[in-house]
Protein backbone atom coordinates (compact mmCIF):
# COMPACT_ATOMS: atom_id res chain seq x y z
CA UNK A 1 0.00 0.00 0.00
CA UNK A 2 2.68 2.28 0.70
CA UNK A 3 4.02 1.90 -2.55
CA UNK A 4 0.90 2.86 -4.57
CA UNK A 5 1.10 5.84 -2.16
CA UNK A 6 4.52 7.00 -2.62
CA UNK A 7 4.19 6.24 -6.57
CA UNK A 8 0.94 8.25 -6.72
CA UNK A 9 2.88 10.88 -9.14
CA UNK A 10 2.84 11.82 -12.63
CA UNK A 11 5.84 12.07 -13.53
CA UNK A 12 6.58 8.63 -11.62
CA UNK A 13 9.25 7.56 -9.75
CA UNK A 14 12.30 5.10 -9.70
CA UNK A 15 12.15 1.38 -8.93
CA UNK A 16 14.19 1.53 -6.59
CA UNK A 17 12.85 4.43 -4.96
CA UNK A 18 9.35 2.22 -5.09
CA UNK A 19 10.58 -0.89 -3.46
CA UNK A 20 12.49 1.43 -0.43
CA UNK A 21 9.16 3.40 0.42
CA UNK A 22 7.32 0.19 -0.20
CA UNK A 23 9.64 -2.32 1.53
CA UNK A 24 9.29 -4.58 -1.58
CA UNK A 25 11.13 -7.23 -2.48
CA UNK A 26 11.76 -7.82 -6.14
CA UNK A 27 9.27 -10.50 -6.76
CA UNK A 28 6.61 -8.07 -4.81
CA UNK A 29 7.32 -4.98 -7.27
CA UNK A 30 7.16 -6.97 -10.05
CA UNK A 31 3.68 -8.66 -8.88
CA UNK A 32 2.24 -4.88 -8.18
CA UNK A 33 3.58 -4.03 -12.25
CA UNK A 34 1.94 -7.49 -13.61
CA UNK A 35 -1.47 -7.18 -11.42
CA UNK A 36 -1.47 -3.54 -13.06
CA UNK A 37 -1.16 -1.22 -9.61
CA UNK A 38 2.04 -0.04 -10.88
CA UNK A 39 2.64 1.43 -14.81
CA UNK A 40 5.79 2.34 -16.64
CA UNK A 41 6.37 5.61 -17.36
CA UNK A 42 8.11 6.08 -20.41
CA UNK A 43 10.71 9.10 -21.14
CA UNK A 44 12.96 9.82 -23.66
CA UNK A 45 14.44 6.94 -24.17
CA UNK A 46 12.82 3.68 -24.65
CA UNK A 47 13.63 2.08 -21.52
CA UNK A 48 11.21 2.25 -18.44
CA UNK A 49 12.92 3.90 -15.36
CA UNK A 50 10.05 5.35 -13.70
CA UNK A 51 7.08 3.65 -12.22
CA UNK A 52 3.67 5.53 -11.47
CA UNK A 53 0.23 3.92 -9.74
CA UNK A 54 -2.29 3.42 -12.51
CA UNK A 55 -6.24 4.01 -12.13
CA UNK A 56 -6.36 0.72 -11.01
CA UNK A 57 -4.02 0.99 -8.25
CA UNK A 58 -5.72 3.88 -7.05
CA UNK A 59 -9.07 2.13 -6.89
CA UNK A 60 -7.84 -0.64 -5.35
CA UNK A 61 -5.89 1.04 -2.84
CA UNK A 62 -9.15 3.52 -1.71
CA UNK A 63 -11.17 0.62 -1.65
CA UNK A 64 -8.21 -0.94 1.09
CA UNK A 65 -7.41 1.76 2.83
CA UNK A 66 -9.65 1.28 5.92
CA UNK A 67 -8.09 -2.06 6.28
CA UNK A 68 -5.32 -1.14 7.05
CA UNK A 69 -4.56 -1.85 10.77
CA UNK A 70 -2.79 1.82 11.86
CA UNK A 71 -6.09 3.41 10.53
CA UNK A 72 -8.57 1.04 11.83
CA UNK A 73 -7.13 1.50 15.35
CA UNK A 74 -6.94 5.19 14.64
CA UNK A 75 -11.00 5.51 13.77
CA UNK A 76 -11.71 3.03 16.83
CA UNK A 77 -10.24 5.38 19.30
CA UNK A 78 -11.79 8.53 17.98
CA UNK A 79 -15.16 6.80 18.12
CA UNK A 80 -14.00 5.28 21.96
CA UNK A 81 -13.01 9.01 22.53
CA UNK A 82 -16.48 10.50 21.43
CA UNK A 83 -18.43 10.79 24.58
CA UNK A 84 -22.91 10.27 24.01
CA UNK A 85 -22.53 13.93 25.29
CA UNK A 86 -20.57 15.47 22.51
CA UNK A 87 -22.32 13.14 19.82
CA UNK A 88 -25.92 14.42 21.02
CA UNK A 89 -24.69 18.06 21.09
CA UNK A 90 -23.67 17.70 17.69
CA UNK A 91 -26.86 15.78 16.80
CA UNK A 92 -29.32 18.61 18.19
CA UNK A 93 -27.08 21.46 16.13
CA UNK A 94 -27.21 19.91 13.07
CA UNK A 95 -30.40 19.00 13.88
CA UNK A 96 -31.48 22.68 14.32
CA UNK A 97 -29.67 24.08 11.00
CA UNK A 98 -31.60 20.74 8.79
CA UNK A 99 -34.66 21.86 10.32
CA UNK A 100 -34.63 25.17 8.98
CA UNK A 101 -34.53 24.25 5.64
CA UNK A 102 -36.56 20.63 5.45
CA UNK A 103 -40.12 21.01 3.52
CA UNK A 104 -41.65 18.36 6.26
CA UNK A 105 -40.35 19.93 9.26
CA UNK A 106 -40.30 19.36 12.26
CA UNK A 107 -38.59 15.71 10.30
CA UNK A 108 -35.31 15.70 9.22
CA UNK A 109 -34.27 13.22 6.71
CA UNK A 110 -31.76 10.62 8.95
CA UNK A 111 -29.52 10.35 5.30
CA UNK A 112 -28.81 14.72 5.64
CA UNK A 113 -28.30 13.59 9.41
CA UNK A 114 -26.10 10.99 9.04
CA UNK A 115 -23.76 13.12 6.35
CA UNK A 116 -23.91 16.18 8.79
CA UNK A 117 -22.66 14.55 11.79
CA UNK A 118 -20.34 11.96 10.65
CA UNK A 119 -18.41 14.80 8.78
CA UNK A 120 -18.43 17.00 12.07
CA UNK A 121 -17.43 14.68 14.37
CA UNK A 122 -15.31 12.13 11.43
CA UNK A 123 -16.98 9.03 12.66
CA UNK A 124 -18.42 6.74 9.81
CA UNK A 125 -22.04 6.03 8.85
CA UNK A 126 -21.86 2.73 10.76
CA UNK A 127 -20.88 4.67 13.89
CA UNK A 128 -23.75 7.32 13.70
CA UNK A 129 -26.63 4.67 13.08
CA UNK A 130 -25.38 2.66 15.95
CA UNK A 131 -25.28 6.28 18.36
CA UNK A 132 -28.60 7.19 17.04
CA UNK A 133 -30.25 3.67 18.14
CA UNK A 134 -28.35 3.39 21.37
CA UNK A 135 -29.71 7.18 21.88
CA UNK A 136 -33.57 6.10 20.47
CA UNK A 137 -33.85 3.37 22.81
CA UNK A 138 -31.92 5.17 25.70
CA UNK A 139 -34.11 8.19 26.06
CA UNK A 140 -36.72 7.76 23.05
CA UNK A 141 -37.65 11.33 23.90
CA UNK A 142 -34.78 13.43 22.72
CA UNK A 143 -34.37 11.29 19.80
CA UNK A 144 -37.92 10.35 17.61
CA UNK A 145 -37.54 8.15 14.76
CA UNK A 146 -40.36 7.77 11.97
CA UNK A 147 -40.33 5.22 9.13
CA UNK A 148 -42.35 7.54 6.49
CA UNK A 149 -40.49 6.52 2.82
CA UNK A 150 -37.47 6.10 0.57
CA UNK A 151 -34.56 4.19 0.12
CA UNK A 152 -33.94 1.61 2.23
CA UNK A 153 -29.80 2.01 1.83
CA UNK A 154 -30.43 5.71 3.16
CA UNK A 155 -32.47 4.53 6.04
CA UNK A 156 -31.73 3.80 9.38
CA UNK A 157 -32.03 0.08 9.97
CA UNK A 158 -33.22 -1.42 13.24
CA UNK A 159 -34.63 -4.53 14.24
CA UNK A 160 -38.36 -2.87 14.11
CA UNK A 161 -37.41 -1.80 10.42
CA UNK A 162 -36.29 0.82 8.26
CA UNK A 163 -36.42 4.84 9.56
CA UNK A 164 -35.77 7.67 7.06
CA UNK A 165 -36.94 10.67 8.91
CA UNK A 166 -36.06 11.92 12.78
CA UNK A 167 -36.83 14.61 15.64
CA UNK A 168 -34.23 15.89 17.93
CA UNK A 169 -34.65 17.42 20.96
């Protein structure tokens, strides 16, 4: 991975330079160049000195990138980190600017929610659904969900069904 990173330039790079930043053996660089991660870059001459990541390595590396371990530990303590506090002060102010603007208020649409929050606080969409149900069933006050309609993949899924639409207080 850290080779598709370091390589991630136009102009490309040297092997060598590839298989340092990577830690790469020979028979891994030239696996990463078969699979297609890695493409020539071709200069004056004829003969390939620089190496580049290709669309395909760049796909395949932002489709891997949460896997990795340093930044799976790294989102697990920011979400240990966020108290119910802070994520329900956060809720009720975004909350209160949706609101403003939403042609069914007092509902907000959980999917504008969801995007609002997880950017403010950088927790994923994973992390605010399970926050908002531990927060529904805590204190179903504060925290009103509604089924009403749409897509299912931009609901709120529970074990009593699908939610699109919520009320904060």
């Amino acid at each position: 991975m850290l080779a598709l990173v370091f390589a991630d330039t136009p102009k490309g790079v040297s092997e060598k330079m590839v298989k340092k930043a990577g830690r790469l053996t020979e028979k891994e660089f030239k696996e990463l160049v078969k699979e297609g991660y890695l493409e020539p870059v071709k200069g004056r001459t004829k003969a390939v000195k620089k190496y580049r990541t290709s669309e395909y390595g760049r796909a395949y590396f932002m489709e891997n990138v949460w896997s990795l371990p340093v930044l799976k530990y790294t989102r697990l303590k920011e979400a240990e980190q966020l108290s119910p506090e802070k994520f329900l002060e956060t809720l009720r102010l975004k909350y209160n600017n949706l609101v403003k603007t939403s042609p069914i208020a007092p509902y907000v649409r959980i999917a504008d929610l969801r995007l609002k929050v997880s950017e403010e606080l950088n927790i994923t969409g994973d992390e605010f659904d399970r926050r908002i149900i531990e927060l529904n069933s805590s204190d179903p006050y504060a925290v009103q969900l509604h089924a009403g309609s749409g897509e299912s993949d931009n609901g709120l899924k529970t074990a009593r069904g699908v939610y699109h639409y919520a009320i904060v207080k």
